[in-house]
PDB file of N, CA and C in Angstrom:
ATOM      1  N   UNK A   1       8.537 -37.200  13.644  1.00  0.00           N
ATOM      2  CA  UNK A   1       7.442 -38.018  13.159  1.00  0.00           C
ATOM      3  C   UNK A   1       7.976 -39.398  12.794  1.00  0.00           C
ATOM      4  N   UNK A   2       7.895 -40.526  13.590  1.00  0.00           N
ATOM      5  CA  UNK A   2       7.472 -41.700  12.943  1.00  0.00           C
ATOM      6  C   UNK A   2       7.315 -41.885  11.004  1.00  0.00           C
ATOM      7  N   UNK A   3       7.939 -42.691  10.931  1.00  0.00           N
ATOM      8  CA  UNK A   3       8.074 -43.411   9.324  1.00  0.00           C
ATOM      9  C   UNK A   3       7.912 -45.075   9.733  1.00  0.00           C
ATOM     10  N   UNK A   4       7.721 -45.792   8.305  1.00  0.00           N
ATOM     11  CA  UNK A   4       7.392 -47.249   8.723  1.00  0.00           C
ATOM     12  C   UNK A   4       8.674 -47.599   7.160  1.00  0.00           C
ATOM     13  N   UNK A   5       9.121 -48.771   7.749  1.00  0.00           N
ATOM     14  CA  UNK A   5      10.092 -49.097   6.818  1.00  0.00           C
ATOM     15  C   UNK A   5       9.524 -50.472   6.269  1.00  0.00           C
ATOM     16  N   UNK A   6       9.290 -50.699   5.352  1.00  0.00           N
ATOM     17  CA  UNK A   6       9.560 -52.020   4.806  1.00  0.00           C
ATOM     18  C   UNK A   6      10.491 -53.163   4.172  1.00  0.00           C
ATOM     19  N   UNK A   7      10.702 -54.401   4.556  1.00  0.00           N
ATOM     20  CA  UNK A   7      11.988 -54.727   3.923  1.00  0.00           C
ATOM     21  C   UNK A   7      11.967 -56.749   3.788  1.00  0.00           C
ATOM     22  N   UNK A   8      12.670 -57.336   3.271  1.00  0.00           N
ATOM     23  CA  UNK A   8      12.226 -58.428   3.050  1.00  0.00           C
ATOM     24  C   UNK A   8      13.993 -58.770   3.851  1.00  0.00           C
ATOM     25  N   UNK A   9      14.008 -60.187   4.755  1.00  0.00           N
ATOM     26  CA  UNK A   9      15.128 -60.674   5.288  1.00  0.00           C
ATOM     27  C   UNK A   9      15.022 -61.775   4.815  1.00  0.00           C
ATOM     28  N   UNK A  10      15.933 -62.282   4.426  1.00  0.00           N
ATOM     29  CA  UNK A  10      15.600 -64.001   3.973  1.00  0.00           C
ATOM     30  C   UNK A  10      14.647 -64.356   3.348  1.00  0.00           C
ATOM     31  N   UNK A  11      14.046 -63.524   2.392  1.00  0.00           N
ATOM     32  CA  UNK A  11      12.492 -63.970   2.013  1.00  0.00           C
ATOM     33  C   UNK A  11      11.393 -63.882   2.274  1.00  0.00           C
ATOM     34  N   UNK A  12      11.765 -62.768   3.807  1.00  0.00           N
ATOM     35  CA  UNK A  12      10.501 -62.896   4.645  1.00  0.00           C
ATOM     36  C   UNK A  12      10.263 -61.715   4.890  1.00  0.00           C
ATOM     37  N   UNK A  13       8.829 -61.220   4.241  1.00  0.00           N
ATOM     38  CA  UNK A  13       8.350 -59.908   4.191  1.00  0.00           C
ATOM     39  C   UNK A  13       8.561 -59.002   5.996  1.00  0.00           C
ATOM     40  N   UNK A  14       8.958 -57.815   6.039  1.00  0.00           N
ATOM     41  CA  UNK A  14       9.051 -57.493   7.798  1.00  0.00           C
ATOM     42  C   UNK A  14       8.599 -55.812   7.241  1.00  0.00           C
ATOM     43  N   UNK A  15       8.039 -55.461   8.454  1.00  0.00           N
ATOM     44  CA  UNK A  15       7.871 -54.145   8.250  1.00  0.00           C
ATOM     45  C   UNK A  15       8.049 -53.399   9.806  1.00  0.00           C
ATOM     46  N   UNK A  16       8.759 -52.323   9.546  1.00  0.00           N
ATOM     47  CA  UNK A  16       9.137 -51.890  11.347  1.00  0.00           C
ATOM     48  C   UNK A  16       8.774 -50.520  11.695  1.00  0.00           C
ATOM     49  N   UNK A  17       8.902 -49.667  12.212  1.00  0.00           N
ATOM     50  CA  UNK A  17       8.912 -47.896  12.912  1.00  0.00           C
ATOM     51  C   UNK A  17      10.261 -47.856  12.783  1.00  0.00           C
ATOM     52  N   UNK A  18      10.379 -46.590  11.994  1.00  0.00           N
ATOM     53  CA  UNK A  18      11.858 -46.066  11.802  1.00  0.00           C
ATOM     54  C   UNK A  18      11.638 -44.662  12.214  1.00  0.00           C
ATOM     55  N   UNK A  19      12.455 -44.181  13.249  1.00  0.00           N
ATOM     56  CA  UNK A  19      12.519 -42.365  14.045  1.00  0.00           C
ATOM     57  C   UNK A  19      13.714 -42.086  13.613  1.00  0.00           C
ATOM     58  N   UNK A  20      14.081 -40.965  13.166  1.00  0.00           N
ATOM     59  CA  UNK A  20      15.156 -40.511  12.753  1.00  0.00           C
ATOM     60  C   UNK A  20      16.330 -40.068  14.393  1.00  0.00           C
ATOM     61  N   UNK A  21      15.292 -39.779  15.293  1.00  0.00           N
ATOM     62  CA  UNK A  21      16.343 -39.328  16.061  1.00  0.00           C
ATOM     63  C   UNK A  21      17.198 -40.621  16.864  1.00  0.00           C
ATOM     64  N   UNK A  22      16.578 -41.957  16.622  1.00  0.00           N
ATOM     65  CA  UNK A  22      17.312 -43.497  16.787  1.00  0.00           C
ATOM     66  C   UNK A  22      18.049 -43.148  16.085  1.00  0.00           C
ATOM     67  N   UNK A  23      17.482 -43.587  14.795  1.00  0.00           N
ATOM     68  CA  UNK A  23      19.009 -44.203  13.703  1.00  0.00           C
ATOM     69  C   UNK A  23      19.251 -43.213  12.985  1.00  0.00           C
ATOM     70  N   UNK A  24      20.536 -43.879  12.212  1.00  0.00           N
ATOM     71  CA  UNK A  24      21.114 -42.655  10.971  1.00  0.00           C
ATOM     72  C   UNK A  24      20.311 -42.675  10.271  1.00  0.00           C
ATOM     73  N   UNK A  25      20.370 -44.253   9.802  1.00  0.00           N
ATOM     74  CA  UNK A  25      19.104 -43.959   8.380  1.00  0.00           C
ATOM     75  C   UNK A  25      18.539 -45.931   8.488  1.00  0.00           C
ATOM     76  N   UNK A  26      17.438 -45.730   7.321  1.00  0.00           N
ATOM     77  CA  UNK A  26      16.835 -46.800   7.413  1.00  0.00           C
ATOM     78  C   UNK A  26      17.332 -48.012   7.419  1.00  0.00           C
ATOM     79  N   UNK A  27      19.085 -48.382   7.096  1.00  0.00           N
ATOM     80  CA  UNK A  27      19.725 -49.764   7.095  1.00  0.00           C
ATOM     81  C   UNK A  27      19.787 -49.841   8.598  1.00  0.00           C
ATOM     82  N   UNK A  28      20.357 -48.793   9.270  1.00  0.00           N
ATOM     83  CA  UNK A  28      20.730 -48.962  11.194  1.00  0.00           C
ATOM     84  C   UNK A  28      19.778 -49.658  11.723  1.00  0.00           C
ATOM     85  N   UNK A  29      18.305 -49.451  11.493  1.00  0.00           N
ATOM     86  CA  UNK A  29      17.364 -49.751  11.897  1.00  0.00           C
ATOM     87  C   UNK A  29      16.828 -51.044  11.410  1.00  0.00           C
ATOM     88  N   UNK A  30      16.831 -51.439  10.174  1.00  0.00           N
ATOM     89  CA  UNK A  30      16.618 -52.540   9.739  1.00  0.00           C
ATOM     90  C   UNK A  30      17.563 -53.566  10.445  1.00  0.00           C
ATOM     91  N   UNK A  31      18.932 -53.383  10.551  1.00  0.00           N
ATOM     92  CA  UNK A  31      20.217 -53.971  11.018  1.00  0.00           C
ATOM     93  C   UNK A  31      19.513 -54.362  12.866  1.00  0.00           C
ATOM     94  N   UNK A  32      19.128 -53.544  13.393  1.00  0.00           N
ATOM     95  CA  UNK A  32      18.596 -53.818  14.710  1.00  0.00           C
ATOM     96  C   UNK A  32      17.805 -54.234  14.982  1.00  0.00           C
ATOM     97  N   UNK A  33      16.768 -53.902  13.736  1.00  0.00           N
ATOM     98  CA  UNK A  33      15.184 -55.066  14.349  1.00  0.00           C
ATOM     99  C   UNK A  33      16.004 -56.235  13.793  1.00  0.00           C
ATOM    100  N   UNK A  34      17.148 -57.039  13.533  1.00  0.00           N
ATOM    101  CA  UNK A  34      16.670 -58.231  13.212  1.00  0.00           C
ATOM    102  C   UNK A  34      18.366 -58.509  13.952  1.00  0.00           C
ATOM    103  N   UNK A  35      18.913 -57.810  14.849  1.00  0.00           N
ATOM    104  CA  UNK A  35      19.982 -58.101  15.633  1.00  0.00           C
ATOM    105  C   UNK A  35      21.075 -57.885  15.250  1.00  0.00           C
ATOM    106  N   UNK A  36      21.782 -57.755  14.122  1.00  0.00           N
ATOM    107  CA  UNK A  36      22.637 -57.559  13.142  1.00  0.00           C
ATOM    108  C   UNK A  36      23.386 -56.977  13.496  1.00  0.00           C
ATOM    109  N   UNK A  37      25.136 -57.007  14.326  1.00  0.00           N
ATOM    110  CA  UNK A  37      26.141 -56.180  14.580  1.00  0.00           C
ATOM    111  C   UNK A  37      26.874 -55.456  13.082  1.00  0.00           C
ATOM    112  N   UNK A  38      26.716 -54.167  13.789  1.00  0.00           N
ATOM    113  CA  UNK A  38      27.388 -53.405  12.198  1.00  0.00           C
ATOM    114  C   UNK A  38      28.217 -53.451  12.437  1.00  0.00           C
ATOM    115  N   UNK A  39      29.710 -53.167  13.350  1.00  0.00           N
ATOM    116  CA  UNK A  39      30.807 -53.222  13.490  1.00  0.00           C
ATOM    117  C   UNK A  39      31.606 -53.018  12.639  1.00  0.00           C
ATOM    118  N   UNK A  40      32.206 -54.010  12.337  1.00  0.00           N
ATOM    119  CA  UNK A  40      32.358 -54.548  10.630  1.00  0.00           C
ATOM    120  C   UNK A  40      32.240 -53.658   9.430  1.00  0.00           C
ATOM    121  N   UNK A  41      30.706 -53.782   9.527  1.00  0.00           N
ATOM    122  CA  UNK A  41      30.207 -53.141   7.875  1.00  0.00           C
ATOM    123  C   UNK A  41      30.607 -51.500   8.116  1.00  0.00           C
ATOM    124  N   UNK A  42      30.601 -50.565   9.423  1.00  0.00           N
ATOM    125  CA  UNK A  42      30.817 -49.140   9.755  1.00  0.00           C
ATOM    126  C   UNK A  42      32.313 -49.140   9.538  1.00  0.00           C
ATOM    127  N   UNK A  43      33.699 -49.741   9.973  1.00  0.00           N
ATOM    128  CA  UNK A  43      34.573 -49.636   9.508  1.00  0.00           C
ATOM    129  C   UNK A  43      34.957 -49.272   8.435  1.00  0.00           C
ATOM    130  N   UNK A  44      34.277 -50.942   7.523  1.00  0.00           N
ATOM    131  CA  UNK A  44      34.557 -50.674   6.176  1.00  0.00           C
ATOM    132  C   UNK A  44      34.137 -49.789   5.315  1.00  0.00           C
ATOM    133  N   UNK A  45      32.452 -48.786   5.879  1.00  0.00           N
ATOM    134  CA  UNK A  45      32.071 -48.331   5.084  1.00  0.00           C
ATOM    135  C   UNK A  45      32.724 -46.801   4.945  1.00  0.00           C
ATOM    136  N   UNK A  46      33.173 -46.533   6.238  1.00  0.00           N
ATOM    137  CA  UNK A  46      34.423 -45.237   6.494  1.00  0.00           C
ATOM    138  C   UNK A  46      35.482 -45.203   5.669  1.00  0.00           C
ATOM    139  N   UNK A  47      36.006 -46.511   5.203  1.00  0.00           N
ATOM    140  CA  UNK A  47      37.445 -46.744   4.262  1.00  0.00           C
ATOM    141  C   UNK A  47      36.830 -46.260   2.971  1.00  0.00           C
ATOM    142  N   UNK A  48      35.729 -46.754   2.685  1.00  0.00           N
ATOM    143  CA  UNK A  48      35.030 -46.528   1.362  1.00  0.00           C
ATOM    144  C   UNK A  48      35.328 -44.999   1.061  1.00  0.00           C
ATOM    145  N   UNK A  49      34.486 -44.477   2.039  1.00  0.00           N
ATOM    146  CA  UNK A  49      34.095 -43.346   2.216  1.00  0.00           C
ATOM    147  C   UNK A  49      35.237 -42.484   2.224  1.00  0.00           C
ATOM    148  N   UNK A  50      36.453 -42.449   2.857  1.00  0.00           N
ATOM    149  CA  UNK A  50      37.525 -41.913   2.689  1.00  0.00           C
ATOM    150  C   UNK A  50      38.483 -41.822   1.173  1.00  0.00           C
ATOM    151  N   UNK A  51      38.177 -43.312   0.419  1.00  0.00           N
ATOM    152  CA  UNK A  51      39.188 -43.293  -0.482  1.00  0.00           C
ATOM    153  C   UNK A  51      37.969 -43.335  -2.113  1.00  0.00           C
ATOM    154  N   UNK A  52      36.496 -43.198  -1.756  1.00  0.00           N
ATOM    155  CA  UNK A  52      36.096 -42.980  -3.129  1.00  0.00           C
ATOM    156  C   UNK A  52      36.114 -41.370  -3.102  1.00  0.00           C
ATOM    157  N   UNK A  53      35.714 -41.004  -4.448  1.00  0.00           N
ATOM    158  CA  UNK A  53      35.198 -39.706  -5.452  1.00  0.00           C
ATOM    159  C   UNK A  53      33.874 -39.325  -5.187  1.00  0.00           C
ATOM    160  N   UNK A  54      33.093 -40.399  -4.924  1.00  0.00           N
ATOM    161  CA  UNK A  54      31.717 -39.726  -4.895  1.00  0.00           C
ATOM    162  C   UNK A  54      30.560 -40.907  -3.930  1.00  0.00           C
ATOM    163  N   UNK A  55      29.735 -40.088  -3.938  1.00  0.00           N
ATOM    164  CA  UNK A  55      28.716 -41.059  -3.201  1.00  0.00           C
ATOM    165  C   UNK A  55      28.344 -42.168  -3.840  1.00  0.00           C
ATOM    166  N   UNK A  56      28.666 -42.766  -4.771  1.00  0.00           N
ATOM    167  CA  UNK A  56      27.493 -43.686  -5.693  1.00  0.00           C
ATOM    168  C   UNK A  56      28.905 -45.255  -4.816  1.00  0.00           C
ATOM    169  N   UNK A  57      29.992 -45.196  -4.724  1.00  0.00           N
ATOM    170  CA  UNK A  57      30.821 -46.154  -4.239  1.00  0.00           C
ATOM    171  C   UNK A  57      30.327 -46.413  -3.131  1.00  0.00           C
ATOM    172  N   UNK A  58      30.152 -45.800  -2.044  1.00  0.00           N
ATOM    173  CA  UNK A  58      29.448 -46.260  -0.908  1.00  0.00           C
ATOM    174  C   UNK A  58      28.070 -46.592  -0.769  1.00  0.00           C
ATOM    175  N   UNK A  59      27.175 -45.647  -1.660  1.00  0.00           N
ATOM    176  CA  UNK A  59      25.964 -46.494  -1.312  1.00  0.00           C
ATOM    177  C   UNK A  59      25.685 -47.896  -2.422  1.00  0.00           C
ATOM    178  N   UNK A  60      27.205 -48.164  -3.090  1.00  0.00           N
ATOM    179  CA  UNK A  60      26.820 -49.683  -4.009  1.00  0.00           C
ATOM    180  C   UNK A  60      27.500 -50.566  -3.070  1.00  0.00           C
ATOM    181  N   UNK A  61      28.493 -49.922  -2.376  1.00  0.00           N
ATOM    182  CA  UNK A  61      28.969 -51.357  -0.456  1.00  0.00           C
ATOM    183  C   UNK A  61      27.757 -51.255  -0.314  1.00  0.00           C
ATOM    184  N   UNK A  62      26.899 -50.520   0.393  1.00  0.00           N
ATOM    185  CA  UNK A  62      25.654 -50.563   1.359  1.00  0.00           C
ATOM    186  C   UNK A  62      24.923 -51.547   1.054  1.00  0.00           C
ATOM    187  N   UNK A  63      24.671 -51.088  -0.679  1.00  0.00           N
ATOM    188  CA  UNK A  63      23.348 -52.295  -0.991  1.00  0.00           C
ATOM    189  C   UNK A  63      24.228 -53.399  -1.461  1.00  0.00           C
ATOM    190  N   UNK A  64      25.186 -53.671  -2.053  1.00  0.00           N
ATOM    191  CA  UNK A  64      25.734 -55.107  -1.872  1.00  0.00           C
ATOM    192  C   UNK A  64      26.012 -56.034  -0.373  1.00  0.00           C
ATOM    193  N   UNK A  65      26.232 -55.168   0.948  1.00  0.00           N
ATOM    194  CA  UNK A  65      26.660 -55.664   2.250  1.00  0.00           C
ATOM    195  C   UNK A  65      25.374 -56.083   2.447  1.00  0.00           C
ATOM    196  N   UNK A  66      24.510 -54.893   2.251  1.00  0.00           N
ATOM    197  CA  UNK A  66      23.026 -56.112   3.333  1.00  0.00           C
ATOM    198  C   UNK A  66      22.430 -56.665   2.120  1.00  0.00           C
ATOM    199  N   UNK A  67      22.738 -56.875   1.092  1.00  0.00           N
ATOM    200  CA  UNK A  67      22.170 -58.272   0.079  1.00  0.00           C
ATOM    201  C   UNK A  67      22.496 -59.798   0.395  1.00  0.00           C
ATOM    202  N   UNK A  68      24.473 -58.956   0.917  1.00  0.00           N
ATOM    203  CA  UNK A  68      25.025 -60.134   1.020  1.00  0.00           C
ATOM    204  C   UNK A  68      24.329 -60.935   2.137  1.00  0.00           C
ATOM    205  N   UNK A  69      24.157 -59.758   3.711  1.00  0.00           N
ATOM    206  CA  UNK A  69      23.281 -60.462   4.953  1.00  0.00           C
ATOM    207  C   UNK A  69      22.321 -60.458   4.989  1.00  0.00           C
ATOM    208  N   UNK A  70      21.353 -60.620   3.599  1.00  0.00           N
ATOM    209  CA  UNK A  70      20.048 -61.209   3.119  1.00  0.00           C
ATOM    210  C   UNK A  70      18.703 -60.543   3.576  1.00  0.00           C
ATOM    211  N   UNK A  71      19.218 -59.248   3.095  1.00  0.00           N
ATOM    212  CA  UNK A  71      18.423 -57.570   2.851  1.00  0.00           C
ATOM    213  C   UNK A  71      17.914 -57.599   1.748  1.00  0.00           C
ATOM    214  N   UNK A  72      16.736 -56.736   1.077  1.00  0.00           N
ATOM    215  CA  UNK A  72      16.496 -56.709  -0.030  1.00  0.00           C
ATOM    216  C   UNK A  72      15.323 -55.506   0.076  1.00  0.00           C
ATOM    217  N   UNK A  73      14.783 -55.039  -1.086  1.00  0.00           N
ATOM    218  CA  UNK A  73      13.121 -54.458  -1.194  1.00  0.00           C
ATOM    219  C   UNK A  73      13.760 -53.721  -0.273  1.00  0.00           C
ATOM    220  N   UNK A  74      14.339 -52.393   0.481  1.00  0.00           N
ATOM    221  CA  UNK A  74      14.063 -52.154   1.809  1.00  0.00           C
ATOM    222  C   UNK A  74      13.519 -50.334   1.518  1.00  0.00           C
ATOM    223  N   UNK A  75      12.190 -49.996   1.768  1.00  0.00           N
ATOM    224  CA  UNK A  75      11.601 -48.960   1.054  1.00  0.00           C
ATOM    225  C   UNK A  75      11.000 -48.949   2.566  1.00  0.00           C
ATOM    226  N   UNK A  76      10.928 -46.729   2.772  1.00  0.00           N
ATOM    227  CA  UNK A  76      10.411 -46.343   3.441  1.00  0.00           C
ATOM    228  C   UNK A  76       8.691 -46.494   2.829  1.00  0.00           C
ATOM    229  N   UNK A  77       7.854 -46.686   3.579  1.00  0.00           N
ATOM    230  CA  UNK A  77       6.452 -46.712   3.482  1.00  0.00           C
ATOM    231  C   UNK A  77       5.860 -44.890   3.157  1.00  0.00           C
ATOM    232  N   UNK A  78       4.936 -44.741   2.227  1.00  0.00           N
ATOM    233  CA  UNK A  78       4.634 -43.485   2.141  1.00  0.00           C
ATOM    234  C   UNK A  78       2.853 -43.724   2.400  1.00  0.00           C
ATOM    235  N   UNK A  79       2.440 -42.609   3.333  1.00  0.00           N
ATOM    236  CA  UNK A  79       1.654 -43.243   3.965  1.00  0.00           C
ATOM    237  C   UNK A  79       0.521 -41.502   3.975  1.00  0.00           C
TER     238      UNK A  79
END
Protein backbone atom coordinates (compact mmCIF):
# COMPACT_ATOMS: atom_id res chain seq x y z
CA UNK A 1 0.00 0.00 0.00
CA UNK A 2 1.09 3.39 -0.95
CA UNK A 3 1.87 6.06 1.99
CA UNK A 4 2.30 9.90 1.22
CA UNK A 5 5.26 11.57 2.89
CA UNK A 6 5.45 15.05 3.75
CA UNK A 7 8.49 17.20 4.15
CA UNK A 8 9.73 20.79 3.83
CA UNK A 9 13.34 21.31 1.55
CA UNK A 10 14.66 24.65 1.81
CA UNK A 11 11.53 26.09 3.10
CA UNK A 12 9.54 24.69 0.63
CA UNK A 13 6.57 22.69 1.62
CA UNK A 14 6.82 19.06 -0.86
CA UNK A 15 4.75 16.17 -0.43
CA UNK A 16 5.55 12.73 -2.39
CA UNK A 17 4.28 8.63 -2.63
CA UNK A 18 6.46 6.64 -0.49
CA UNK A 19 6.19 2.35 -1.30
CA UNK A 20 8.05 0.48 0.96
CA UNK A 21 9.10 -2.05 -1.54
CA UNK A 22 11.31 1.21 -3.36
CA UNK A 23 12.88 2.51 -0.41
CA UNK A 24 14.20 1.56 3.00
CA UNK A 25 12.46 4.15 4.65
CA UNK A 26 11.06 7.62 4.25
CA UNK A 27 14.66 9.68 4.13
CA UNK A 28 15.71 7.27 0.74
CA UNK A 29 12.80 8.57 -0.77
CA UNK A 30 12.73 12.03 0.23
CA UNK A 31 16.68 11.97 -0.77
CA UNK A 32 15.40 10.94 -4.45
CA UNK A 33 12.48 13.04 -5.11
CA UNK A 34 14.74 15.93 -4.79
CA UNK A 35 18.05 14.13 -6.42
CA UNK A 36 20.22 13.86 -3.45
CA UNK A 37 23.26 11.24 -3.74
CA UNK A 38 23.44 9.27 -0.42
CA UNK A 39 26.75 7.79 -0.96
CA UNK A 40 28.38 9.61 1.56
CA UNK A 41 25.70 9.85 4.19
CA UNK A 42 25.25 5.43 3.81
CA UNK A 43 28.95 5.03 4.55
CA UNK A 44 28.97 7.14 7.33
CA UNK A 45 25.83 6.03 8.64
CA UNK A 46 27.27 2.16 8.72
CA UNK A 47 30.41 3.55 10.86
CA UNK A 48 27.81 4.98 13.21
CA UNK A 49 26.05 2.04 13.25
CA UNK A 50 28.94 -0.27 13.87
CA UNK A 51 30.67 1.68 16.68
CA UNK A 52 27.42 3.10 18.70
CA UNK A 53 25.41 1.19 21.74
CA UNK A 54 22.14 1.87 20.60
CA UNK A 55 19.82 3.23 18.06
CA UNK A 56 19.22 6.78 19.34
CA UNK A 57 23.24 7.67 17.80
CA UNK A 58 22.23 6.93 14.42
CA UNK A 59 18.95 8.15 14.10
CA UNK A 60 20.48 11.76 15.76
CA UNK A 61 23.31 11.49 12.30
CA UNK A 62 20.07 10.95 10.27
CA UNK A 63 18.19 13.92 11.51
CA UNK A 64 21.22 16.17 11.87
CA UNK A 65 22.60 14.99 8.01
CA UNK A 66 19.36 15.92 6.22
CA UNK A 67 18.91 19.23 8.42
CA UNK A 68 22.26 19.86 7.46
CA UNK A 69 21.02 19.21 3.38
CA UNK A 70 18.01 21.33 4.28
CA UNK A 71 15.37 18.55 5.39
CA UNK A 72 13.04 19.26 8.01
CA UNK A 73 9.07 18.48 9.20
CA UNK A 74 9.54 15.11 7.30
CA UNK A 75 6.19 13.11 8.57
CA UNK A 76 4.48 10.20 6.96
CA UNK A 77 0.82 11.50 6.10
CA UNK A 78 -1.97 9.52 8.05
CA UNK A 79 -4.73 9.39 5.90
Amino acid sequence: MARRITYKFKNQPREINFAKDKYRDMYHAIAAAEGIDLTSYLKMEQQVEMTSKGSSAVRNFRDQEFARMGFTDVYFIKE
